[in-house]
Structure formats: structure tokens, C-alpha cells
Protein backbone atom coordinates (compact mmCIF):
# COMPACT_ATOMS: atom_id res chain seq x y z
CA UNK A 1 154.65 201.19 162.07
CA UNK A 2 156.99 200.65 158.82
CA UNK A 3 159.84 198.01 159.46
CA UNK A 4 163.16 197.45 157.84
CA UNK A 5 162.44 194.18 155.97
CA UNK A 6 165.96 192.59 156.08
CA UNK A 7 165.15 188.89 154.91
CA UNK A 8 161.66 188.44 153.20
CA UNK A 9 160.04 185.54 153.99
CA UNK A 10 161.32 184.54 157.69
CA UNK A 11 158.19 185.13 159.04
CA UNK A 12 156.80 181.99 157.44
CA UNK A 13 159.72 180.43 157.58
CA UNK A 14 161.23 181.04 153.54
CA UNK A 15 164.82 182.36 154.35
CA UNK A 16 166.11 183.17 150.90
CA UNK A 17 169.51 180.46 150.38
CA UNK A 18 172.48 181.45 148.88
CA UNK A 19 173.18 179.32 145.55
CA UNK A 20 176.38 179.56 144.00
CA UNK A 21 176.90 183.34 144.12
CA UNK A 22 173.21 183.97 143.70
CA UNK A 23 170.08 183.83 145.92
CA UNK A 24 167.28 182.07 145.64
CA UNK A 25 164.28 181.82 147.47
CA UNK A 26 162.18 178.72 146.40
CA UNK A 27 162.16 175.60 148.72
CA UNK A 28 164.01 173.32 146.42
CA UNK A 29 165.67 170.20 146.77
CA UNK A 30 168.86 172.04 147.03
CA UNK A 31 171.86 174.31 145.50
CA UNK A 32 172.67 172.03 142.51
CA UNK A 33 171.86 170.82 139.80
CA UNK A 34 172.35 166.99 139.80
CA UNK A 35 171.66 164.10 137.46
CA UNK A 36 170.46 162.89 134.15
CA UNK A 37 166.42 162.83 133.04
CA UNK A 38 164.77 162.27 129.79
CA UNK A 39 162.22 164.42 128.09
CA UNK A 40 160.41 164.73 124.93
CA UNK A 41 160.48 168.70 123.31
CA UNK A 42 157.08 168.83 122.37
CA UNK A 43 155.54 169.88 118.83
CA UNK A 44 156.17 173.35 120.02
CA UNK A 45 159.57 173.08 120.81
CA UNK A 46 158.85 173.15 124.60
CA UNK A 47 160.82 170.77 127.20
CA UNK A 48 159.52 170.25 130.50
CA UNK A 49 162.67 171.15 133.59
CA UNK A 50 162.37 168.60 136.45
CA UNK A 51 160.53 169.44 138.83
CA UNK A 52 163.64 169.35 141.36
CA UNK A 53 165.18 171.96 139.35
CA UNK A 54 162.37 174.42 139.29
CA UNK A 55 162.29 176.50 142.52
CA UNK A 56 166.01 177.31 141.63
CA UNK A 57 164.97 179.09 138.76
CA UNK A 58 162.84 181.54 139.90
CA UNK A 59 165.07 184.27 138.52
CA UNK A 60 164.62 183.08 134.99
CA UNK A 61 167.05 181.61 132.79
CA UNK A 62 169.38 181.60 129.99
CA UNK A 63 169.73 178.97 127.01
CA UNK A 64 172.85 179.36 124.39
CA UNK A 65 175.06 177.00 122.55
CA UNK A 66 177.36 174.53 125.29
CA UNK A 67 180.72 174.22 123.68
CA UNK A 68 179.94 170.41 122.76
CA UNK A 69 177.22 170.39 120.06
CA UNK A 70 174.46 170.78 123.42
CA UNK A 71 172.44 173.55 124.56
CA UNK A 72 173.52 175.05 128.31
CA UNK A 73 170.84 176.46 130.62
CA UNK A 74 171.97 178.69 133.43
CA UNK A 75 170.07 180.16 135.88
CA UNK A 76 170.42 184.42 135.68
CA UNK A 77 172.77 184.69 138.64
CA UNK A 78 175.05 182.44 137.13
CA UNK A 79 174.30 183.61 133.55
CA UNK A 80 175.34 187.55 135.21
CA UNK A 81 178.32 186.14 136.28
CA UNK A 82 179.68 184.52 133.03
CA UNK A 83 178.79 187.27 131.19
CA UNK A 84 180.79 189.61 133.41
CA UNK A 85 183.85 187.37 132.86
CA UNK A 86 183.42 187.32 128.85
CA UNK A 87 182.52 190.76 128.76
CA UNK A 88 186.23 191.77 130.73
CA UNK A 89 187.75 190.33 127.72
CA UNK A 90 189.61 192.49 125.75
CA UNK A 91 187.39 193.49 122.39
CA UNK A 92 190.49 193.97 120.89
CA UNK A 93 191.39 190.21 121.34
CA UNK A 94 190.36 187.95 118.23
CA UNK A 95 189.35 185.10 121.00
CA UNK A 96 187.75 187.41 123.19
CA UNK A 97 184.79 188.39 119.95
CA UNK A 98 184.63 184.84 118.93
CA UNK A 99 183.79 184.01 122.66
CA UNK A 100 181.04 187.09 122.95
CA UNK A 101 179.58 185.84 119.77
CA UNK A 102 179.51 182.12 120.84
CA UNK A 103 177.78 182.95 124.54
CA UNK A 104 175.57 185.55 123.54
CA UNK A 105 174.83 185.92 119.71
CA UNK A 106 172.20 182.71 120.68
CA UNK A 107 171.54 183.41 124.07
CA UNK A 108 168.11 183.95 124.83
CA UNK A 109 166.25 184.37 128.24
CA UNK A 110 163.22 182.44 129.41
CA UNK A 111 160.95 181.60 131.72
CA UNK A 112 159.52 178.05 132.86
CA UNK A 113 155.26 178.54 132.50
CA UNK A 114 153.22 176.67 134.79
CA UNK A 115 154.06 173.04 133.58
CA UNK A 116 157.80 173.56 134.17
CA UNK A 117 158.38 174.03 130.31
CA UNK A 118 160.80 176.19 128.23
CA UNK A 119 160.42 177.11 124.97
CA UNK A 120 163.82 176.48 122.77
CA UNK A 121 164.31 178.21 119.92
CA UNK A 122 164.55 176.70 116.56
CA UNK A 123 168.26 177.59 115.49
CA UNK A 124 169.25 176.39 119.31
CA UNK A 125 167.20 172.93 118.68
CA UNK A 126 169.16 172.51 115.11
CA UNK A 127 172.40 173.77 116.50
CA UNK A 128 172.19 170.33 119.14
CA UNK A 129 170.85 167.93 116.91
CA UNK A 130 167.32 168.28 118.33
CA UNK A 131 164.10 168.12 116.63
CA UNK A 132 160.75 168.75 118.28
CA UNK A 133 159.04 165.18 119.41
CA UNK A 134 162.38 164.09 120.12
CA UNK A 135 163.36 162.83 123.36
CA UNK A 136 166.03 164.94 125.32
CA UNK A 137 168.39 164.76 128.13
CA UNK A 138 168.38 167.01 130.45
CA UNK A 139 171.64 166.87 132.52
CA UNK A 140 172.32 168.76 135.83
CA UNK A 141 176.07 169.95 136.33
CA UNK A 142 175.94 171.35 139.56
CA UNK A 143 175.28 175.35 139.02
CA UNK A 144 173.79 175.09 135.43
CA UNK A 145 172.29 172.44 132.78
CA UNK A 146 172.67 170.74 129.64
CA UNK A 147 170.53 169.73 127.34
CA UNK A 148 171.98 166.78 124.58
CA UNK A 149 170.32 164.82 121.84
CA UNK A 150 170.76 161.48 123.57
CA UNK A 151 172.49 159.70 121.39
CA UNK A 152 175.17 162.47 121.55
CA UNK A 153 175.36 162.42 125.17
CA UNK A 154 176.07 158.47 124.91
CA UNK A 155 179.02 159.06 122.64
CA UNK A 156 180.04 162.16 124.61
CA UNK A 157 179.94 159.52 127.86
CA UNK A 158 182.08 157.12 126.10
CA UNK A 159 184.44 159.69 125.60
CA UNK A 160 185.13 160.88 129.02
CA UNK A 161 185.49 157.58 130.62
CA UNK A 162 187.97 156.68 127.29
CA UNK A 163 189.75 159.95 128.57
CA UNK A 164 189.76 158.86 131.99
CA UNK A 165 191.35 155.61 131.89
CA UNK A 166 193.76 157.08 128.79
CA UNK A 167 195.24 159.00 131.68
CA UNK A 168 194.25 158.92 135.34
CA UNK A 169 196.54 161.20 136.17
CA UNK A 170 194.93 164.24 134.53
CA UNK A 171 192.48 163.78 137.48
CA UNK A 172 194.97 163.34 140.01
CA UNK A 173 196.12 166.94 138.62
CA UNK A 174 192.67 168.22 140.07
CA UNK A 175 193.48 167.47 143.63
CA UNK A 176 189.89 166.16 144.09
């Protein structure tokens, strides 16, 4: 009578899909996050995730400081797997606290509700430059997300591509 349930959901045709090193088994658009979009945070503090993004985070997600004045979103299987790398740091090692402290003294978990929104938390919002009623970008980068006050992102664009034709060889150097 009982069965061994080995992959829930073939019956009706939901085979759970391997994302990054996690699973995931929504019907999205696919394993990456990809692209800009513009949002307003609401009054509350609330900014709506595309809706192409949403059946990859199933799992929940994280939101902490990004390393360039934005917030970073990761879904928990990659969230797990960051922390696992900070956390085999040595405590002993003066780089290895600031790092814990930077990932996860912020971090918080969260959930999108039924409109696709997440709530940020204040300190996050100030930490980016980001005020409720203020538009947003939301910006995929293939296994997690950033979120940038937009002006920021601009200057943070005019950067990269200054970088870039600086010196194209630093991206030869990534064999890609």
C-alpha cells in the first residue's frame, strides 16, 4: 500500500530542478536570476520580487548588506552555502570576524507574502541609501540578487565599464 516517494511531484508532472547546489521545485522561468527591474519599497518598507524570480524562492530567503553600499538577497540554499564558507574561517583570524559580522550581524530571513513582497528592514534600507516610496532596482546576478538605490547602481555601472576598457585584459584573465 505505502510507496517509497523518491521525487514528489512526478506524478503531475513537477520534478523538483536542481538550482545552483540547491533544489527547487516551483515551475519558474529558470535557474537564474537575470536582469534589471524597477520597484517602488512601499510606505511599509515592502518591495515587490518579479514575478520571474518567485517560484525560485520557495525556500525563503536571506537579505544582508552586499559589499557595495546595496542590499544582497539570496535564496536559503545559496545563503547555507555562504555561510558554511564564512563560518570555516578561522575565529581566530581578524578578517575572518569582520566577515561573520558583515554577512550575518544584518542578515535577516524572509518570506515573499502573496503579492511577491519582502519586507526590508529599516537599518538595511538606510545602510543602501533607500528610503520607503523610493524606487528600487532590483538586479538578478545569476544565483542571488541585489537590490541598489538607482542612482547608485548608475554610478556603480559607469564604473565597471570605466574598469573594463581601463584594462581588457583583466577579463581576458577570466578565460570566459
Amino acid at each position: 500500500m505505502w510507496e517509497i516517494v523518491v521525487e514528489s511531484g512526478v506524478k503531475w508532472g513537477k520534478k523538483p530542478r536542481r538550482i545552483g547546489n540547491y533544489l527547487s521545485s516551483g515551475e519558474g522561468q529558470g535557474s537564474m536570476f537575470l536582469g534589471q527591474y524597477q520597484y517602488t519599497i512601499d510606505d511599509k518598507g515592502r518591495i515587490t520580487i518579479p514575478s520571474r524570480f518567485r517560484d525560485e524562492l520557495l525556500g525563503g530567503l536571506v537579505i544582508t548588506r552586499g559589499l557595495d553600499r546595496c542590499l544582497s538577497l539570496y535564496p536559503m540554499g545559496v545563503w547555507k552555502e555562504i555561510a558554511d564558507k564564512v563560518n570555516s574561517l578561522p575565529i581566530t583570524s581578524p578578517q575572518g570576524r569582520a566577515l561573520r559580522r558583515l554577512f550575518f550581524a544584518d542578515a535577516t530571513d524572509v518570506a515573499p507574502d502573496r503579492q511577491g513582497r519582502i519586507l526590508i528592514p529599516e537599518r538595511l534600507l538606510e545602510y543602501a541609501g533607500l528610503d520607503a516610496a523610493d524606487e528600487a532596482m532590483v538586479v538578478g546576478l545569476d544565483q542571488y540578487m541585489e537590490l541598489w538605490e538607482p542612482q547608485h547602481w548608475e554610478e556603480q555601472q559607469t564604473r565597471q565599464m570605466a574598469m573594463m576598457e581601463e584594462n581588457p585584459a583583466l577579463w581576458e584573465n577570466l578565460q570566459i
